[in-house]
C-alpha atoms as a PDB file:
ATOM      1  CA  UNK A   1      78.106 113.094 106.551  1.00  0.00           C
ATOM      2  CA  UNK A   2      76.095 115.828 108.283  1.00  0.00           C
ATOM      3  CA  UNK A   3      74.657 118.094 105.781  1.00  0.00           C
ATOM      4  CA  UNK A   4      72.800 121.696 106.177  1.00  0.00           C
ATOM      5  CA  UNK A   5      68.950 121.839 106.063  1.00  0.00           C
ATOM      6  CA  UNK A   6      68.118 121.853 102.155  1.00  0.00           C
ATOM      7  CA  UNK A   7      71.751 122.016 101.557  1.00  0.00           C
ATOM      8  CA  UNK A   8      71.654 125.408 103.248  1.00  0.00           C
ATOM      9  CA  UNK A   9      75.503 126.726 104.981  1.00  0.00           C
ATOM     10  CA  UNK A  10      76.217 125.452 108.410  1.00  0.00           C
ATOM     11  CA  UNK A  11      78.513 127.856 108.757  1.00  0.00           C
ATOM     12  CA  UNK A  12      78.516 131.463 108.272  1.00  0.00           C
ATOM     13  CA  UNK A  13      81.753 132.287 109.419  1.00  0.00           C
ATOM     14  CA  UNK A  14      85.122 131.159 111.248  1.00  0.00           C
ATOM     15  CA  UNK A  15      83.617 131.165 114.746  1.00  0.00           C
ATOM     16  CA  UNK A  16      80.913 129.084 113.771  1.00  0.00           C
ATOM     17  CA  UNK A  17      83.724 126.349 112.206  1.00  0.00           C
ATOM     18  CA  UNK A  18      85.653 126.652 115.307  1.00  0.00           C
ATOM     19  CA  UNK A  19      82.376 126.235 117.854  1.00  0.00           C
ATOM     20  CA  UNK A  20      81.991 122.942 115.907  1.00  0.00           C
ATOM     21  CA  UNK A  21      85.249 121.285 116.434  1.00  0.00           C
ATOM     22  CA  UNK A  22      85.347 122.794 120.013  1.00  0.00           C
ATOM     23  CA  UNK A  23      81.682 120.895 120.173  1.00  0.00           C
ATOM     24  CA  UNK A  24      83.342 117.343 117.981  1.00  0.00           C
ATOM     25  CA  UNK A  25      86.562 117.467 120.970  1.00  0.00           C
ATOM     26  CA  UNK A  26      84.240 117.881 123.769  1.00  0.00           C
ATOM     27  CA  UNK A  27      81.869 114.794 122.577  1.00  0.00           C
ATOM     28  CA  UNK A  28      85.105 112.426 122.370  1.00  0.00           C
ATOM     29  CA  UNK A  29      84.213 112.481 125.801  1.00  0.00           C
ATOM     30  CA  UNK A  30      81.477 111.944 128.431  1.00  0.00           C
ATOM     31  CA  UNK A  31      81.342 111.534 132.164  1.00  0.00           C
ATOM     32  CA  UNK A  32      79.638 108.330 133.787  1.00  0.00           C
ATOM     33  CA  UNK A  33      79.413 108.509 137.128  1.00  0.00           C
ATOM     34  CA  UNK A  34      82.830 109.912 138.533  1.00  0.00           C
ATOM     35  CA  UNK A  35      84.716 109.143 135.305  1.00  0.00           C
ATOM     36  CA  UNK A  36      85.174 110.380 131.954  1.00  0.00           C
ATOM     37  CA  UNK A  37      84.432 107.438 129.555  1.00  0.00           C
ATOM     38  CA  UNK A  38      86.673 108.124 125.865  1.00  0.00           C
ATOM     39  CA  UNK A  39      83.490 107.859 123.319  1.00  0.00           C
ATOM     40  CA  UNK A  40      85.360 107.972 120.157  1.00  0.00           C
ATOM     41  CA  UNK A  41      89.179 108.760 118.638  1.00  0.00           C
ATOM     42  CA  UNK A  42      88.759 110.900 115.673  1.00  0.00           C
ATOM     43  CA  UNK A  43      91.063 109.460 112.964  1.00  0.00           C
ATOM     44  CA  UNK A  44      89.660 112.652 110.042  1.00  0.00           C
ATOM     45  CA  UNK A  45      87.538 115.566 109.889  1.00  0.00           C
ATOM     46  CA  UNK A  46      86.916 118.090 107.436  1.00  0.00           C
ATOM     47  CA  UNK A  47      84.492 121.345 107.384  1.00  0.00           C
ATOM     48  CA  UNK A  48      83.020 122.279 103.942  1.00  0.00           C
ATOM     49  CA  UNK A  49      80.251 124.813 103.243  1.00  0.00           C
ATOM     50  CA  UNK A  50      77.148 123.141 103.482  1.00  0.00           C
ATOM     51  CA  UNK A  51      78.559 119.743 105.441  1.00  0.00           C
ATOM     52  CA  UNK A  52      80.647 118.175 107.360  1.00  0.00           C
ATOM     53  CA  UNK A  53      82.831 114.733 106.503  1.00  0.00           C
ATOM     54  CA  UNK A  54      84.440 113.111 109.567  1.00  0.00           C
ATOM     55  CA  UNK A  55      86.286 109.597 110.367  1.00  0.00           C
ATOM     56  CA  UNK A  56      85.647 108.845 113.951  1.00  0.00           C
ATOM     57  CA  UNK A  57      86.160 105.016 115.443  1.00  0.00           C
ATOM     58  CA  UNK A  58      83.687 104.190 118.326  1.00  0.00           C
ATOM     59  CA  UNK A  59      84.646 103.181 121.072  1.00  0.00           C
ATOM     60  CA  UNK A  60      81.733 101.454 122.781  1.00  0.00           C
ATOM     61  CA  UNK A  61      78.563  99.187 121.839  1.00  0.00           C
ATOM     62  CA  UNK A  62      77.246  99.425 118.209  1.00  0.00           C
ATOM     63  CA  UNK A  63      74.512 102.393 120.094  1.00  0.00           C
ATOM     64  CA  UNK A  64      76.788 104.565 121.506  1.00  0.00           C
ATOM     65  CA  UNK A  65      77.748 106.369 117.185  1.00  0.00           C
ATOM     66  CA  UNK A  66      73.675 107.489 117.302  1.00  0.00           C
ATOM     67  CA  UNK A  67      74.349 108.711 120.948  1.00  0.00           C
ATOM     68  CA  UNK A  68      77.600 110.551 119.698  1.00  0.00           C
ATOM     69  CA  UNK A  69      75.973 112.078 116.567  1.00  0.00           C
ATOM     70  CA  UNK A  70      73.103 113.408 118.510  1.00  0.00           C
ATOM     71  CA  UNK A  71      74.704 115.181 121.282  1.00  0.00           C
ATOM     72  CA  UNK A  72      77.263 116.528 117.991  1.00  0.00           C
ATOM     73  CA  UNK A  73      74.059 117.684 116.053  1.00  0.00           C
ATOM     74  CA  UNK A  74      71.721 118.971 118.977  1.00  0.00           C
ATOM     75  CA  UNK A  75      74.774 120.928 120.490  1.00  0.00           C
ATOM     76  CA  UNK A  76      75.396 122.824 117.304  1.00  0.00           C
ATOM     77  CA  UNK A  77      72.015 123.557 116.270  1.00  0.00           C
ATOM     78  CA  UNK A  78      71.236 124.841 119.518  1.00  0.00           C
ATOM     79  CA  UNK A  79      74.187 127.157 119.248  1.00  0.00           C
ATOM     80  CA  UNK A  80      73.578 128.001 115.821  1.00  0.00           C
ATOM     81  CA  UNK A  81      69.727 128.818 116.570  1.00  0.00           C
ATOM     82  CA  UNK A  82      70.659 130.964 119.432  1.00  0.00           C
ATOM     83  CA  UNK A  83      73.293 133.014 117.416  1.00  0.00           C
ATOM     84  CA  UNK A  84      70.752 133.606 114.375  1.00  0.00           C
ATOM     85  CA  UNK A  85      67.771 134.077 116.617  1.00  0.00           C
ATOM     86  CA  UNK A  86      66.258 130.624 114.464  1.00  0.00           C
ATOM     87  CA  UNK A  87      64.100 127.931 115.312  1.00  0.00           C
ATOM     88  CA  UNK A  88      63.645 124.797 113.352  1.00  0.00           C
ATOM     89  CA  UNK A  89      66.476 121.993 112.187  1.00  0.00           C
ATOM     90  CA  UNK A  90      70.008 123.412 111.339  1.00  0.00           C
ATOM     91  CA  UNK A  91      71.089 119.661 109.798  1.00  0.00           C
ATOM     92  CA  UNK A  92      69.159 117.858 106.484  1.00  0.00           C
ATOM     93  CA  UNK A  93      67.260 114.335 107.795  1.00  0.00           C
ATOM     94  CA  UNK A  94      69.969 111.934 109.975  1.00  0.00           C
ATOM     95  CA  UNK A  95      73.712 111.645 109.442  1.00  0.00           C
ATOM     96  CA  UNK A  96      74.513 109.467 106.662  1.00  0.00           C
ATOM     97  CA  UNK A  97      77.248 106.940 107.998  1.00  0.00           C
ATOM     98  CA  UNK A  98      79.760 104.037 106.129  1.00  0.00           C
ATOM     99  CA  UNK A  99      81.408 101.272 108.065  1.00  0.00           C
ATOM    100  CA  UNK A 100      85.216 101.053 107.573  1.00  0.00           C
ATOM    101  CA  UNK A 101      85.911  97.094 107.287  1.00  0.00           C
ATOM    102  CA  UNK A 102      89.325  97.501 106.475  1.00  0.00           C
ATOM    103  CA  UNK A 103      92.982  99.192 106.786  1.00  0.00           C
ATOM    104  CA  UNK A 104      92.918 100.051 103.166  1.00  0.00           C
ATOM    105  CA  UNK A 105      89.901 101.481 102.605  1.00  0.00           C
ATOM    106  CA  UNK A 106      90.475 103.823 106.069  1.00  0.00           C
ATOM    107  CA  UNK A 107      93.531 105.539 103.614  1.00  0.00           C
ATOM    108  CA  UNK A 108      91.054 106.142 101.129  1.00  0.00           C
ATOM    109  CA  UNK A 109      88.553 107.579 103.060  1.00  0.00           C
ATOM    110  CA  UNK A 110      91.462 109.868 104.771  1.00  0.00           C
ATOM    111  CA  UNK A 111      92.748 110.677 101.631  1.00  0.00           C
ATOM    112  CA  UNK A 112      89.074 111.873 100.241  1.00  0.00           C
ATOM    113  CA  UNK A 113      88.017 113.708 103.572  1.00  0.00           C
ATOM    114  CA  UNK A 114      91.332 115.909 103.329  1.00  0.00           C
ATOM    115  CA  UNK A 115      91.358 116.488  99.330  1.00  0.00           C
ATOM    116  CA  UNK A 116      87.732 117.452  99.624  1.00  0.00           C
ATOM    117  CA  UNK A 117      88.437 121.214  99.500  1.00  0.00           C
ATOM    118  CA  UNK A 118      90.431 120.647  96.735  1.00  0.00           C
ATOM    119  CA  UNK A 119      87.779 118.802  94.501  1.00  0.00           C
ATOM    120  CA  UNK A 120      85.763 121.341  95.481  1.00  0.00           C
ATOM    121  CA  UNK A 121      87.917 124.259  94.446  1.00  0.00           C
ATOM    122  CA  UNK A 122      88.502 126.091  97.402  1.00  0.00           C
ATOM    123  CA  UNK A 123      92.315 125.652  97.468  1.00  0.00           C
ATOM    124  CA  UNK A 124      95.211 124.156  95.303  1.00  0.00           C
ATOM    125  CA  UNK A 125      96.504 122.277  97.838  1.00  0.00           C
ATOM    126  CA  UNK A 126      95.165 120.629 101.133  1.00  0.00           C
ATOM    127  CA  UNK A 127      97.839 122.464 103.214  1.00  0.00           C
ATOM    128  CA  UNK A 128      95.992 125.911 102.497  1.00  0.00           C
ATOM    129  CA  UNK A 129      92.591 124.871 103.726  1.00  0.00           C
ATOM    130  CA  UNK A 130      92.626 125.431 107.746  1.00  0.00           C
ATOM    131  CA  UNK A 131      89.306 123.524 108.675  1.00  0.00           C
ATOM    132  CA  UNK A 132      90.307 119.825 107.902  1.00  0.00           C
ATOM    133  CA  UNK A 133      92.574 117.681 109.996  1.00  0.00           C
ATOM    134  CA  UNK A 134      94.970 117.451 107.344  1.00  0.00           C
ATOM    135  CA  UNK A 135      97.247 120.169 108.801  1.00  0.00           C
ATOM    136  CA  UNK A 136      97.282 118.093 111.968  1.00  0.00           C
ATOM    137  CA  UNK A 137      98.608 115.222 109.931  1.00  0.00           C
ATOM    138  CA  UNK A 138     101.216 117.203 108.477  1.00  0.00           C
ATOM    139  CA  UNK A 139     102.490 118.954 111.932  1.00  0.00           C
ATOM    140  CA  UNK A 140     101.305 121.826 110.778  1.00  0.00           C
ATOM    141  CA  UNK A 141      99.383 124.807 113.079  1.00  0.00           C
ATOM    142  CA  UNK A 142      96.486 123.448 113.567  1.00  0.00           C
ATOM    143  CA  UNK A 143      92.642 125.112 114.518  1.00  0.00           C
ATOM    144  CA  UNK A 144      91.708 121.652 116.639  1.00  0.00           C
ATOM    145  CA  UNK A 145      94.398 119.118 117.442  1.00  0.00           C
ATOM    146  CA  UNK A 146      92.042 116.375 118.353  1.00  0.00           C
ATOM    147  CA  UNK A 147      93.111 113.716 115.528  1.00  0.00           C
ATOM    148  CA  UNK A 148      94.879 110.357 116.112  1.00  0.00           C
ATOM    149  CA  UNK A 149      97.182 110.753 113.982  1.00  0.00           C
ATOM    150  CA  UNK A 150      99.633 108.242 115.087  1.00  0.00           C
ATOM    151  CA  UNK A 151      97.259 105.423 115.037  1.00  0.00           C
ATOM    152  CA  UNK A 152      96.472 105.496 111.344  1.00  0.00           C
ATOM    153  CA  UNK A 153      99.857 106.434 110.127  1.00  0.00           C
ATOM    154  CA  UNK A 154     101.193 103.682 112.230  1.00  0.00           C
ATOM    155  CA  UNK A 155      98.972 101.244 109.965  1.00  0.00           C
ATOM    156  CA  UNK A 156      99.757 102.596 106.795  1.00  0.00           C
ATOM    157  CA  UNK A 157     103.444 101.708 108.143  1.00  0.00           C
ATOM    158  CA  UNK A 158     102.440  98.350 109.191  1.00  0.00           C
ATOM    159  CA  UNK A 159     100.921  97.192 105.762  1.00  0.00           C
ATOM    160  CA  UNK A 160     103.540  99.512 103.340  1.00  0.00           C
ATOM    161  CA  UNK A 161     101.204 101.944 102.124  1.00  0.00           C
ATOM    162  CA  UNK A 162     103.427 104.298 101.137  1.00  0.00           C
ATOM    163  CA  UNK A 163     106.790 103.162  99.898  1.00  0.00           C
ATOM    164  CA  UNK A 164     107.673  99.765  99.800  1.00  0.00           C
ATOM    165  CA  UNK A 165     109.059  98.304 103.015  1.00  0.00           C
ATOM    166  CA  UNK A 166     109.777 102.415 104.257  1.00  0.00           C
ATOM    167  CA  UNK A 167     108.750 102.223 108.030  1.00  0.00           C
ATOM    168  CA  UNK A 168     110.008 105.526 108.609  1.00  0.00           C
ATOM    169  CA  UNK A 169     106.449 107.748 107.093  1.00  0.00           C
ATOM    170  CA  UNK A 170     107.225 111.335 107.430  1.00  0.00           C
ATOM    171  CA  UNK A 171     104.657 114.674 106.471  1.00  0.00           C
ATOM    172  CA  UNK A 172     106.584 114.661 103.211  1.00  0.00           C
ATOM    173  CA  UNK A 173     105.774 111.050 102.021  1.00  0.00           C
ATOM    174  CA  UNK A 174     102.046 111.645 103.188  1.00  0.00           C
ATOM    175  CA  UNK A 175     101.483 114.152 101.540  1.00  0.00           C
ATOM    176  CA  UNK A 176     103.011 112.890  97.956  1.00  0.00           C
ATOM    177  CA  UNK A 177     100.641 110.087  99.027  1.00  0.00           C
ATOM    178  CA  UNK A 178      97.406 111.926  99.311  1.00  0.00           C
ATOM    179  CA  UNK A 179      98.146 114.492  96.388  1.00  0.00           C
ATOM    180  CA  UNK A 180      99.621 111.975  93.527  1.00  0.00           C
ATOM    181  CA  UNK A 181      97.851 108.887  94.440  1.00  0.00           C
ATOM    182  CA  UNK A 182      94.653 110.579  94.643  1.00  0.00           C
ATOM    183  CA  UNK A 183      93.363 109.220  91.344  1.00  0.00           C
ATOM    184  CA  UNK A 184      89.706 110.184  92.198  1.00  0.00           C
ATOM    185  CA  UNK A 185      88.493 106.338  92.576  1.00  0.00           C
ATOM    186  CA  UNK A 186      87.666 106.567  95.722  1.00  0.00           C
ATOM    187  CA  UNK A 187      84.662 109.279  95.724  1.00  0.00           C
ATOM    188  CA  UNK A 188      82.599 106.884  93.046  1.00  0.00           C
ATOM    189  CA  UNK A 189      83.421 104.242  96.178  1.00  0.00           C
ATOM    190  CA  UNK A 190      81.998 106.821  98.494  1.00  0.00           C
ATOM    191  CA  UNK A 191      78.320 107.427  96.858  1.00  0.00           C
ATOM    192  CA  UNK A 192      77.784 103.879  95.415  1.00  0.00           C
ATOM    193  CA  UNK A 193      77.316 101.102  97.911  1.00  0.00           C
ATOM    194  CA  UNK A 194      80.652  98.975  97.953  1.00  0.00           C
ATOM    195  CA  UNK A 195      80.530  95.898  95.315  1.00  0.00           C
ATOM    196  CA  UNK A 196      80.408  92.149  97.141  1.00  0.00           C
ATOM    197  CA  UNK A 197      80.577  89.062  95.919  1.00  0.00           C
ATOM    198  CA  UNK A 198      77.638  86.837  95.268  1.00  0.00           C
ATOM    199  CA  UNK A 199      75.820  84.846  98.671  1.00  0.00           C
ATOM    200  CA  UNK A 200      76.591  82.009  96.418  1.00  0.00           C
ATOM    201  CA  UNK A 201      80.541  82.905  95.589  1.00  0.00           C
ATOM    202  CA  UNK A 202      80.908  83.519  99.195  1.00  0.00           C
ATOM    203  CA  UNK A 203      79.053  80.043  99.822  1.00  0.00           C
ATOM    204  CA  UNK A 204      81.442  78.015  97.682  1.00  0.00           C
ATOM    205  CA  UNK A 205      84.223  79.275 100.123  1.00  0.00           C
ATOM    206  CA  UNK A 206      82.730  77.814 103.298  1.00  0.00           C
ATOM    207  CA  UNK A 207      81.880  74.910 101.242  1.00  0.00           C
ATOM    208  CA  UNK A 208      85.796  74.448 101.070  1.00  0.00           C
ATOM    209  CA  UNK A 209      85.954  74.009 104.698  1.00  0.00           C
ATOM    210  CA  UNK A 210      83.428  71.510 104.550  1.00  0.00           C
ATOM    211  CA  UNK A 211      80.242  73.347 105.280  1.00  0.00           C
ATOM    212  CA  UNK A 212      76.847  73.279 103.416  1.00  0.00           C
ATOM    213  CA  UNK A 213      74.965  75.476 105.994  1.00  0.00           C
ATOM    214  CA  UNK A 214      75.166  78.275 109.065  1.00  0.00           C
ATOM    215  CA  UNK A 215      75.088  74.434 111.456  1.00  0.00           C
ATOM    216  CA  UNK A 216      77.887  72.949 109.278  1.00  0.00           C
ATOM    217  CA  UNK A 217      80.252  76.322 110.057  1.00  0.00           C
ATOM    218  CA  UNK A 218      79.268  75.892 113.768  1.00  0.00           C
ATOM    219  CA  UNK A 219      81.027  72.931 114.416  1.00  0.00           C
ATOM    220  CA  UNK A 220      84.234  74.069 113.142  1.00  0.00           C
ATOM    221  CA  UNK A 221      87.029  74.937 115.559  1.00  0.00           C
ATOM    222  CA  UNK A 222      88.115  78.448 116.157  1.00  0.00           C
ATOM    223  CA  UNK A 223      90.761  78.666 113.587  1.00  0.00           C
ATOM    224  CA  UNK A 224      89.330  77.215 111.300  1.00  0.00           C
ATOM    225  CA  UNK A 225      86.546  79.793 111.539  1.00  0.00           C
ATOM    226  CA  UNK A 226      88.695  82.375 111.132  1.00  0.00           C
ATOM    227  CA  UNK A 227      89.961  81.203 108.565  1.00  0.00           C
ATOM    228  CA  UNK A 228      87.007  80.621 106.260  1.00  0.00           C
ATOM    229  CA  UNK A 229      85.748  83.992 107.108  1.00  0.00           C
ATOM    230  CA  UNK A 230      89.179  85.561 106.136  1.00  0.00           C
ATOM    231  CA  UNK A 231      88.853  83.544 102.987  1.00  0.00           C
ATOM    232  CA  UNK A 232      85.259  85.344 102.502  1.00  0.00           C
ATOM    233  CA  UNK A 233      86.097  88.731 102.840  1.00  0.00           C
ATOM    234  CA  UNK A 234      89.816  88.092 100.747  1.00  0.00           C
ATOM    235  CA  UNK A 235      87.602  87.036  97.532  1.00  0.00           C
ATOM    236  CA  UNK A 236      85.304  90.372  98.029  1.00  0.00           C
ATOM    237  CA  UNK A 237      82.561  89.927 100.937  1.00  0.00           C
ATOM    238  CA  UNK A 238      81.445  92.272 102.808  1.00  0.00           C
ATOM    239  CA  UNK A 239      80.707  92.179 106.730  1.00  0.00           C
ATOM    240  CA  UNK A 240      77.312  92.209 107.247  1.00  0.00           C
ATOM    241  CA  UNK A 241      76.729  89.421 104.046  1.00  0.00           C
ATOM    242  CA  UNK A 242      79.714  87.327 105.676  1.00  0.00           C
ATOM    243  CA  UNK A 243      77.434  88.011 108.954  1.00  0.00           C
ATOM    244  CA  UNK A 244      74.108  87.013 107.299  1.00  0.00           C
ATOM    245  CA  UNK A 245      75.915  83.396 105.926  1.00  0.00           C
ATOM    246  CA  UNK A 246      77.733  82.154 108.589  1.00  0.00           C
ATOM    247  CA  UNK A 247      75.029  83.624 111.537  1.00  0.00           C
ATOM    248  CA  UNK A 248      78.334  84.776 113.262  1.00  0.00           C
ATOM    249  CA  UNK A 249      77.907  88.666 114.651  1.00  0.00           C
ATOM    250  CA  UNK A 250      79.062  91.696 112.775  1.00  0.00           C
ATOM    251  CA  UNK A 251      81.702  92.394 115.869  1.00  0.00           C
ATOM    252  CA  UNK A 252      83.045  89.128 115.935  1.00  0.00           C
ATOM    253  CA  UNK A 253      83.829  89.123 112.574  1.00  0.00           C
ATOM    254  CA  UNK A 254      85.650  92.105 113.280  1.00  0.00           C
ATOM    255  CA  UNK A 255      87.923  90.580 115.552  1.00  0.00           C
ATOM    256  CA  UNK A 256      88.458  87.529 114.057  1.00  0.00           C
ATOM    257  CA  UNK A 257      89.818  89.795 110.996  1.00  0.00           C
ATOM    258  CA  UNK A 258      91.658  91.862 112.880  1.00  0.00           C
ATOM    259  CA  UNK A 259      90.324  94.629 111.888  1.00  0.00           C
ATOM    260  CA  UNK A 260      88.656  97.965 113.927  1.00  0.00           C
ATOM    261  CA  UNK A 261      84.793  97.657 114.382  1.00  0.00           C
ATOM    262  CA  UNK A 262      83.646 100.673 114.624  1.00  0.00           C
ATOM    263  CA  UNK A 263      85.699 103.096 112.575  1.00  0.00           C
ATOM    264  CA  UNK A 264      83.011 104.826 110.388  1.00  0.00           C
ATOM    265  CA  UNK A 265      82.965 107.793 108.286  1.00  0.00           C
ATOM    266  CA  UNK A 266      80.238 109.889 108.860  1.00  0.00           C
END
């Protein structure tokens, strides 16, 4: 989340909403060397008063989301100084960022990023607000068209999010999805830090694969591996204390769960 200096508006008007999604589409890339190297897909996005919510998966090292965020930040606030004849910080302290570590928890976060405005009670219904991505998902006019949509409603097909074995996900189904499903669960997920299991729980799983220590999990083959650490996270670990056990890295984890790395909401 990017939040306003002492929870002051970013934004005093349409042009300054639309300067920052012209800013968030030019960031997605970046030229090195000759090229132009993708930085990030942007899977949400939403533009309230005072801050900004956005679901963006990175696309290179673990570095490159502080790299991202600054050029985001610095470009605005150097915009929004010049316009208002300002010096001084336009955003509150850093971004505050969550890690994504799985397909399920990505629809919630979607679901809360585009019913934001609504909580809030600046519309009814998502559909009225123009300065969230949630138009974009429902092939509606849209102020940006820089969302990947395809790739997240693709997964909610994959795993039957919406109806039963329904592969066919149309604007109609999402959006009975995001308004009647929205039960409100997922903004107490979004300010508390996400529940794990105990070290000692998650310890009683590897011990099932034969291993009393980060030495013991070493020596097992590749599936196996895999499969202890899907074990882990299936009874409630998180990443980074599956990480700390088994002394195997936060990406590789990733891929051995099949799941996106860096997809973070910001």
């Amino acid at each position: 989340m990017l939040r306003g200096i002492n929870r002051q508006s970013l934004f005093e008007d349409d042009h300054d909403r639309y300067k920052f999604v012209r800013i968030l589409d030019t960031c997605r890339e970046e030229a090195v060397g000759n090229e132009r190297i993708r930085m990030f897909d942007v899977y949400a996005w939403v533009i309230m008063g005072n801050h900004v919510h956005l679901v963006l998966r990175f696309l290179g090292e673990d570095s490159s989301m502080q790299h991202v965020m600054k050029r985001i930040c610095v470009a605005y606030a150097y915009y929004y100084n010049q316009k208002n004849e300002r010096i001084g910080p336009v955003f509150q302290d850093r971004y505050r960022s969550e890690p994504i570590e799985d397909e399920r928890y990505l629809f919630n976060v979607v679901r809360y990023v585009h019913m934001n405005p609504v909580k809030a009670g600046m519309c009814d219904d998502p559909i009225e607000y123009s300065w969230s991505s949630y138009r974009e998902y429902m092939h509606k006019k849209s102020v940006a068209g820089i969302v990947d949509r395809e790739t997240v409603l693709e997964k909610m097909r994959q795993i039957e999010m919406v109806q039963g074995e329904n592969t066919n996900l149309d604007s109609a189904e999402f959006e009975k999805w995001t308004i009647e499903k929205d039960d409100g669960a997922y903004l107490e997920i979004c300010h508390e830090r996400k529940k794990t299991i105990s070290d000692d729980t998650a310890r009683e799983e590897m011990k099932k694969y034969g291993c009393n220590c980060i030495e013991d999990f070493r020596e097992l083959d590749y599936d196996k591996k895999v499969s202890c650490i899907r074990s882990m996270l299936g009874k409630g670990a998180g990443i980074s204390q599956v990480s700390r056990i088994t002394g195997i890295s936060r990406p590789t984890i990733y891929k051995m769960n099949g799941t996106d790395r860096g997809t973070v909401l910001v």
